[in-house]
Protein backbone atom coordinates (compact mmCIF):
# COMPACT_ATOMS: atom_id res chain seq x y z
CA UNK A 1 20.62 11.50 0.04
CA UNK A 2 24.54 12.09 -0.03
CA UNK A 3 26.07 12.42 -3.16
CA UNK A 4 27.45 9.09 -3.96
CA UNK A 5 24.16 8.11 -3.94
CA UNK A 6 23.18 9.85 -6.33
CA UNK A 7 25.96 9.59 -8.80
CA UNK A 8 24.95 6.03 -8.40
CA UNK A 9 21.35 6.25 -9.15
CA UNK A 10 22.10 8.91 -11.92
CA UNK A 11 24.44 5.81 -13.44
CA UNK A 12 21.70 3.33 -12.84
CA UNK A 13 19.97 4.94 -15.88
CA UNK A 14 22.75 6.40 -18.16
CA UNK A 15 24.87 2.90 -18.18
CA UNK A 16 24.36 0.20 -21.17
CA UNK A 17 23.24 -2.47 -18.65
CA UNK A 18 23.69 -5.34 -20.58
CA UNK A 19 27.37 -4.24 -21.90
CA UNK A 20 28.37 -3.95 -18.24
CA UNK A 21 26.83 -7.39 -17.52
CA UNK A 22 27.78 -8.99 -20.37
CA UNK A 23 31.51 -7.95 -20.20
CA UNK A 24 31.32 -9.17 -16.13
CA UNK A 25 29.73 -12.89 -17.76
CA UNK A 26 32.80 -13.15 -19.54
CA UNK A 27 35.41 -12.25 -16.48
CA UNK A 28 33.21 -14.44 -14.58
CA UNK A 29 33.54 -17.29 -16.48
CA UNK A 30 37.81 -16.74 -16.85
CA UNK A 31 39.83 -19.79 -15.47
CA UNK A 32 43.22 -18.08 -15.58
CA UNK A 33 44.07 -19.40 -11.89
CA UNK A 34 45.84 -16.33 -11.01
CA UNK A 35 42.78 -14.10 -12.26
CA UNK A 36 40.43 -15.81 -11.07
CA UNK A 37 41.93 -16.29 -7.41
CA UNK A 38 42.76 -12.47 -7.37
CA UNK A 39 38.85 -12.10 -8.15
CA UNK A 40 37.69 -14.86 -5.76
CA UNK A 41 39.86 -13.90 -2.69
CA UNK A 42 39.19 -10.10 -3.34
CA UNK A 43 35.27 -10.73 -3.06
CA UNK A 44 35.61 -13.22 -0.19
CA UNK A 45 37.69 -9.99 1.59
CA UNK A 46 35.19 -7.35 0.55
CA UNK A 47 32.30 -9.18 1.36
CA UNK A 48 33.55 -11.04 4.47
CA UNK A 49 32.35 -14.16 2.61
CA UNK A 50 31.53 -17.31 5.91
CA UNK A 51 33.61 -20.35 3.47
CA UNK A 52 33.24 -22.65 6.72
CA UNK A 53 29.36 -23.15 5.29
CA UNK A 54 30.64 -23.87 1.85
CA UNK A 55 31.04 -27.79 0.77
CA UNK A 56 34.31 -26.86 -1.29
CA UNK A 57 36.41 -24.71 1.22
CA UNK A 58 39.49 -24.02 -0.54
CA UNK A 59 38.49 -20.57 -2.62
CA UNK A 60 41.06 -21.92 -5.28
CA UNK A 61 39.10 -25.01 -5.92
CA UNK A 62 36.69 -23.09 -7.89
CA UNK A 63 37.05 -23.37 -11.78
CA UNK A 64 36.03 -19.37 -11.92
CA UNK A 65 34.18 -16.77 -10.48
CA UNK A 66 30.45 -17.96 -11.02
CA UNK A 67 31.46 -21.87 -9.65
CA UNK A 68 32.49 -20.17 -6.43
CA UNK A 69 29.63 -17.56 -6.35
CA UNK A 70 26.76 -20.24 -7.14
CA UNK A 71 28.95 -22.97 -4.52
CA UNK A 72 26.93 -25.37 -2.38
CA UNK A 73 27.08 -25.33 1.07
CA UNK A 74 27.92 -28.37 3.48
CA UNK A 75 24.81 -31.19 4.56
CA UNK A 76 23.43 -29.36 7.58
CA UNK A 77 24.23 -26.01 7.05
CA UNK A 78 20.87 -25.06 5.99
CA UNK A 79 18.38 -27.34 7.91
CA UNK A 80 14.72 -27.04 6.62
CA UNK A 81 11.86 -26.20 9.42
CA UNK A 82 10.32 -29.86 9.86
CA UNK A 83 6.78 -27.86 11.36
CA UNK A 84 3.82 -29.34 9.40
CA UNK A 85 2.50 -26.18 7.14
CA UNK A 86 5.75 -24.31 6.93
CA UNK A 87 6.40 -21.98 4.16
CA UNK A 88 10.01 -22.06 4.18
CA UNK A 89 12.60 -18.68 2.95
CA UNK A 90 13.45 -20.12 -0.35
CA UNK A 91 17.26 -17.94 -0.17
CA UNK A 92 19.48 -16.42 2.17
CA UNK A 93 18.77 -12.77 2.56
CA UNK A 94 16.63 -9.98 3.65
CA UNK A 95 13.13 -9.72 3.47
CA UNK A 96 13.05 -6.33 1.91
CA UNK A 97 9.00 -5.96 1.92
CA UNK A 98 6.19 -8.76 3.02
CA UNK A 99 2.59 -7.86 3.14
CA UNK A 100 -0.66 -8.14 1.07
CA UNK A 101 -1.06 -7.54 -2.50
CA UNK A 102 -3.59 -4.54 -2.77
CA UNK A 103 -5.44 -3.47 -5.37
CA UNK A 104 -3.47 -6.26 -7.84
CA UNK A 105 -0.49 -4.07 -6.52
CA UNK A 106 2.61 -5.48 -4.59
CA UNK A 107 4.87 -2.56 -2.17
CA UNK A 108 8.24 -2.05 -2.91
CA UNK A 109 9.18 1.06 -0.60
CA UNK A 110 7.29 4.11 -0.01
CA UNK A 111 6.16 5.90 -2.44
CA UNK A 112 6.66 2.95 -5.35
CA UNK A 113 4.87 -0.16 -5.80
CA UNK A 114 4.37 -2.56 -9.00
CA UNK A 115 1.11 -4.55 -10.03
CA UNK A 116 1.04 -7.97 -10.57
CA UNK A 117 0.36 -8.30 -13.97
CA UNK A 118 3.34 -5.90 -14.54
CA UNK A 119 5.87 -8.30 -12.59
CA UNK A 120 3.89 -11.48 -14.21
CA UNK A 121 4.59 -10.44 -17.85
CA UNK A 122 1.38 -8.86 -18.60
CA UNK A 123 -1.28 -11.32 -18.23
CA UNK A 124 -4.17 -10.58 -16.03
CA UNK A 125 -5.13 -14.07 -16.10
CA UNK A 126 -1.98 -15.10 -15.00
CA UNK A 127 -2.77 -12.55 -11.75
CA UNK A 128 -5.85 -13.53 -11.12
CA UNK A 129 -5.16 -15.77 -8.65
CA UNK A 130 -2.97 -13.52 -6.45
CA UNK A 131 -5.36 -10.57 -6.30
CA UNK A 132 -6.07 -9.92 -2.70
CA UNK A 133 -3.15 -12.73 -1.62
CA UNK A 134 0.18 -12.17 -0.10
CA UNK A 135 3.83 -11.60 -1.45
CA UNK A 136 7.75 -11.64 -0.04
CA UNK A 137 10.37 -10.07 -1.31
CA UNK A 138 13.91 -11.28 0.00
CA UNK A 139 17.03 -9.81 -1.19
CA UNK A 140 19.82 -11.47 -1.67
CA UNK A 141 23.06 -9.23 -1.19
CA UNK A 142 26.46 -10.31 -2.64
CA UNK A 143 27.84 -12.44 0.43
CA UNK A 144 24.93 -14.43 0.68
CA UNK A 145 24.24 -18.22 -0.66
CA UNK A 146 23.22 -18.06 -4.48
CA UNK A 147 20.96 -20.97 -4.82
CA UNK A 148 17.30 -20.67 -4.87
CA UNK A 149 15.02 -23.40 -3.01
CA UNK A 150 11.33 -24.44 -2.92
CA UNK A 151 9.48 -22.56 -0.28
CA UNK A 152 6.64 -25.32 -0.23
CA UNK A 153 6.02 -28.54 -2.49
CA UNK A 154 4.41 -27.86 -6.24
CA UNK A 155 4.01 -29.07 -9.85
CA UNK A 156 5.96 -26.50 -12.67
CA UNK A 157 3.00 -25.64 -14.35
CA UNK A 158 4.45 -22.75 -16.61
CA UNK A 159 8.01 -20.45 -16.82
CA UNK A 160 7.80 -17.22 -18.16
CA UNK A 161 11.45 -14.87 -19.37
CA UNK A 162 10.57 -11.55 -19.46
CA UNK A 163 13.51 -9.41 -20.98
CA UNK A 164 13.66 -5.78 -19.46
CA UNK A 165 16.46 -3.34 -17.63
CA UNK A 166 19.09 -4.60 -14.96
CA UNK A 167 19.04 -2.01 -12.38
CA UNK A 168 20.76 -2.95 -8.98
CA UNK A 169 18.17 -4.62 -6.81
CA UNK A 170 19.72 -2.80 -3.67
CA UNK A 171 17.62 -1.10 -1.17
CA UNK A 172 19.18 2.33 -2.51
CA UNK A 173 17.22 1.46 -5.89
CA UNK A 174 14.49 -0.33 -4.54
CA UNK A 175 13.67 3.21 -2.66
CA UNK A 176 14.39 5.62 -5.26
CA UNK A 177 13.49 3.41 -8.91
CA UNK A 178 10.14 3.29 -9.73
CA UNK A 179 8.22 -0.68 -10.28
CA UNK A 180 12.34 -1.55 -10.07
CA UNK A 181 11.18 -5.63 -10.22
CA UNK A 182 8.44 -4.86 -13.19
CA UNK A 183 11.26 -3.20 -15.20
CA UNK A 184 14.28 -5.83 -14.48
CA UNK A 185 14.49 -8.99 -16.44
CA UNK A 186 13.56 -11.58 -14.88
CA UNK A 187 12.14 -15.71 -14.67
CA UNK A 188 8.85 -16.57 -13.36
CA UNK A 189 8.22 -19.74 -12.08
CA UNK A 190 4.33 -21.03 -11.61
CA UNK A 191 3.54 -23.85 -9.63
CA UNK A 192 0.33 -26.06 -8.83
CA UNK A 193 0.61 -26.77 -4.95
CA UNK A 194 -1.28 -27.99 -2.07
CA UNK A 195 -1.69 -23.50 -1.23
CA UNK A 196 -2.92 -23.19 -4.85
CA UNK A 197 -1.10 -21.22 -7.35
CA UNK A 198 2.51 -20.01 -6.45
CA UNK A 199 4.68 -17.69 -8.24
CA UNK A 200 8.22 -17.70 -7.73
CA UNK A 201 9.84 -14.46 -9.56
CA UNK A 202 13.63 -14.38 -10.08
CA UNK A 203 14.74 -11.00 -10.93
CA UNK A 204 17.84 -10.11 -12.39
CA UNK A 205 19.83 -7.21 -11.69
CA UNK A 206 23.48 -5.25 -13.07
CA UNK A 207 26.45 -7.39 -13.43
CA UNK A 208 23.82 -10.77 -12.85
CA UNK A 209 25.48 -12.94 -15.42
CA UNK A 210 22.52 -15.08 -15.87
CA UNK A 211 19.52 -16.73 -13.97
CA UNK A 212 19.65 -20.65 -13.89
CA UNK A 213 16.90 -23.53 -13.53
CA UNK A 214 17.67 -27.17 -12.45
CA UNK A 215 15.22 -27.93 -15.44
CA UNK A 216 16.23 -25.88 -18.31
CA UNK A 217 19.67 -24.63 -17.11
CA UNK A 218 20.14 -20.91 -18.18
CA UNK A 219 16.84 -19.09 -18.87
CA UNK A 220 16.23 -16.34 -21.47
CA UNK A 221 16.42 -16.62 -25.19
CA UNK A 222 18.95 -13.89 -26.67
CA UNK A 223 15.69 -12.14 -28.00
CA UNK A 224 14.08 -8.87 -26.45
CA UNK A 225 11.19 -10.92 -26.46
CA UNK A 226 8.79 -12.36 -23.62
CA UNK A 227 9.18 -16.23 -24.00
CA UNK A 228 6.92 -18.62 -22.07
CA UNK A 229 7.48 -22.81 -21.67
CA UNK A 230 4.14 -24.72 -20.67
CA UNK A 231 4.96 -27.92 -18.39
CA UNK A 232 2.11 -28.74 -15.84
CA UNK A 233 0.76 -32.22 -14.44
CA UNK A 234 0.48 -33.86 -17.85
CA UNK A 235 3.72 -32.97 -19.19
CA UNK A 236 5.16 -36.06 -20.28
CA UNK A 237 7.86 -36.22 -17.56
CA UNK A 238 6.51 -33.28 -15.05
CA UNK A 239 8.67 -31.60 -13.13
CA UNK A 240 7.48 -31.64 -9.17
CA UNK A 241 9.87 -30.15 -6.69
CA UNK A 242 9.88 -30.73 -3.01
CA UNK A 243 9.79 -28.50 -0.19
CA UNK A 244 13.58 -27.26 0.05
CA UNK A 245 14.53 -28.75 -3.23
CA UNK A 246 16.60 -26.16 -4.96
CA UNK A 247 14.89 -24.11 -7.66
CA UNK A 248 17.97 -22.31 -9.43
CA UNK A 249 20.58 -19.75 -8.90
CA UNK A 250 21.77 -16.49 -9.71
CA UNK A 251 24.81 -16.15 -11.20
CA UNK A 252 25.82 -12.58 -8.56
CA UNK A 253 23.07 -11.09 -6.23
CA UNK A 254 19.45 -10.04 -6.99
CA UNK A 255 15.64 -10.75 -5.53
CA UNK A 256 13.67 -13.56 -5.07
CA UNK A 257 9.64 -12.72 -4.93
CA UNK A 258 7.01 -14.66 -3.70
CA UNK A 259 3.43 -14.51 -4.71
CA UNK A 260 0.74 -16.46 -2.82
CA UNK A 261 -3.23 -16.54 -2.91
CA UNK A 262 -5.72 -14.59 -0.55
CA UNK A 263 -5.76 -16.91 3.00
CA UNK A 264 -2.90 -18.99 2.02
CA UNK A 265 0.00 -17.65 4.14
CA UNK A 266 -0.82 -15.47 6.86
CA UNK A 267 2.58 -13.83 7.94
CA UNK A 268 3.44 -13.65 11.63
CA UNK A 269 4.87 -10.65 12.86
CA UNK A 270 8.67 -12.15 13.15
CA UNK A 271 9.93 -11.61 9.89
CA UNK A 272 10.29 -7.93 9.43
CA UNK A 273 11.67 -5.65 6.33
CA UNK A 274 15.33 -5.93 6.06
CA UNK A 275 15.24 -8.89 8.62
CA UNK A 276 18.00 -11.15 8.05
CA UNK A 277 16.61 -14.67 6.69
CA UNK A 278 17.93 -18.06 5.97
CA UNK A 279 17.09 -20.50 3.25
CA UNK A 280 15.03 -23.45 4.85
CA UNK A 281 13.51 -21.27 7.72
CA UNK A 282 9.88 -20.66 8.23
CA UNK A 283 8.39 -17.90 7.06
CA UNK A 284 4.92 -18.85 7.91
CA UNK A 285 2.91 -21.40 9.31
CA UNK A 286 -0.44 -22.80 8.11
CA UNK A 287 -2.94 -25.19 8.63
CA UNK A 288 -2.01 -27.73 5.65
């Protein structure tokens, strides 16, 4: 490991996470033009940001920072895999890890993994119907499309915040910090689907100004406290989402883990860690 790596793990644990994050919300959300520009067009540069896929092309178009970050792309730039049974990538990315869960335990690089009931907020019911299933974990680095989609069709049952650390959710820390996604804050989503129960697990990360819904907008009281909304079937208006149908968004880059139950979603062999992967494309094929 050279040593700017670890100066940058060693800062990983000695910064105040949520004063650097907090203090990035605010520059985020600054409309000064020629701030905001400067911080736009700098990224874009950096990054080497594709703004031909975006539906708002002009980088200066953008009210601040976080409207260009969380920007929707064109029609057509991210067609969905029409093949009956797909499970689709629900973000642009890198699958980081895919596999089984083992032991009510999910890989995260060697030598580290995190169980289930950890990353779910504690609840071994709420695990239950993963043990022995299959998970994906897709990173999403900082050039990449923000917006979160459905991977299959399903019925919010449940949402659970669970306040923790915001470690970067690079591959660096993913290697060296120990249950990194049990430790982060982070939103899970349940749903009721045709594959049975499906978790989708947005983790937050440094400098991640905030996790959004398209149901409940920004998620996570201001309390250090684990804070779960019950919706389900018989929720006066419930809240089904179709396959591709976006989810949310992350306001800067982070993780997007998928939990599935034993038999559900046998992965093929194409999809590979740190394989490049597009919202809308098939990650697996079943018999549904």
């Amino acid at each position: 490991m050279s040593p700017q790596d670890r100066l940058f793990l060693a800062g990983q644990y000695l910064l105040p996470h949520r004063l650097v994050t907090g203090v990035f919300g605010l520059a985020a959300e600054c409309r000064y033009p020629a701030y905001k520009n400067w911080m736009i067009d700098r990224f874009i540069r950096k990054y080497g940001v594709d703004m031909s896929e975006s539906a708002i092309q002009d980088s200066h178009a953008f009210e601040h920072f976080n409207a260009f970050f969380t920007r929707a792309l064109k029609p057509g730039a991210r067609p969905l895999d029409a093949t009956p049974g797909a499970v689709l990538s629900p973000a642009d990315g890198a699958i980081s890890q895919l596999g089984r869960v083992r032991d009510g335990r999910v890989f995260q690089a060697k030598g580290h993994d995190y169980s289930v009931t950890e990353l779910l907020g504690g609840s071994e019911r709420r695990a239950a119907p993963f043990a022995g299933g299959d998970f994906a974990t897709i990173y999403l680095a900082p050039k990449d499309y923000h917006r979160v989609h459905m991977p299959v069709t399903g019925t919010l049952r449940e949402t659970i915040y669970i306040p923790g650390r915001q470690f970067s959710v690079n591959p660096l820390t993913a290697s060296n910090v120990h249950a990194l996604f049990a430790r982060n804050e982070r939103l899970v989503c349940m749903f009721d689907t045709d594959y049975g129960p499906v978790a989708v697990v947005l983790v937050g990360a440094m400098i991640v100004a905030g996790i959004e819904t398209v149901w409940g907008g920004r998620a996570g009281p201001t309390a250090d406290t684990v804070h779960t909304q019950t919706y389900g079937p018989h929720a006066e208006t419930p809240i089904t989402l179709q396959k591709g149908d976006e989810l949310g968004r992350f306001k800067l880059g982070s993780t997007v883990i998928m939990l599935f139950g034993p038999g559900q979603v046998p992965w093929p062999a194409t999809p590979t860690a740190l394989g490049p992967v597009k919202m809308g494309q098939a990650l697996s094929l079943t018999s549904l």
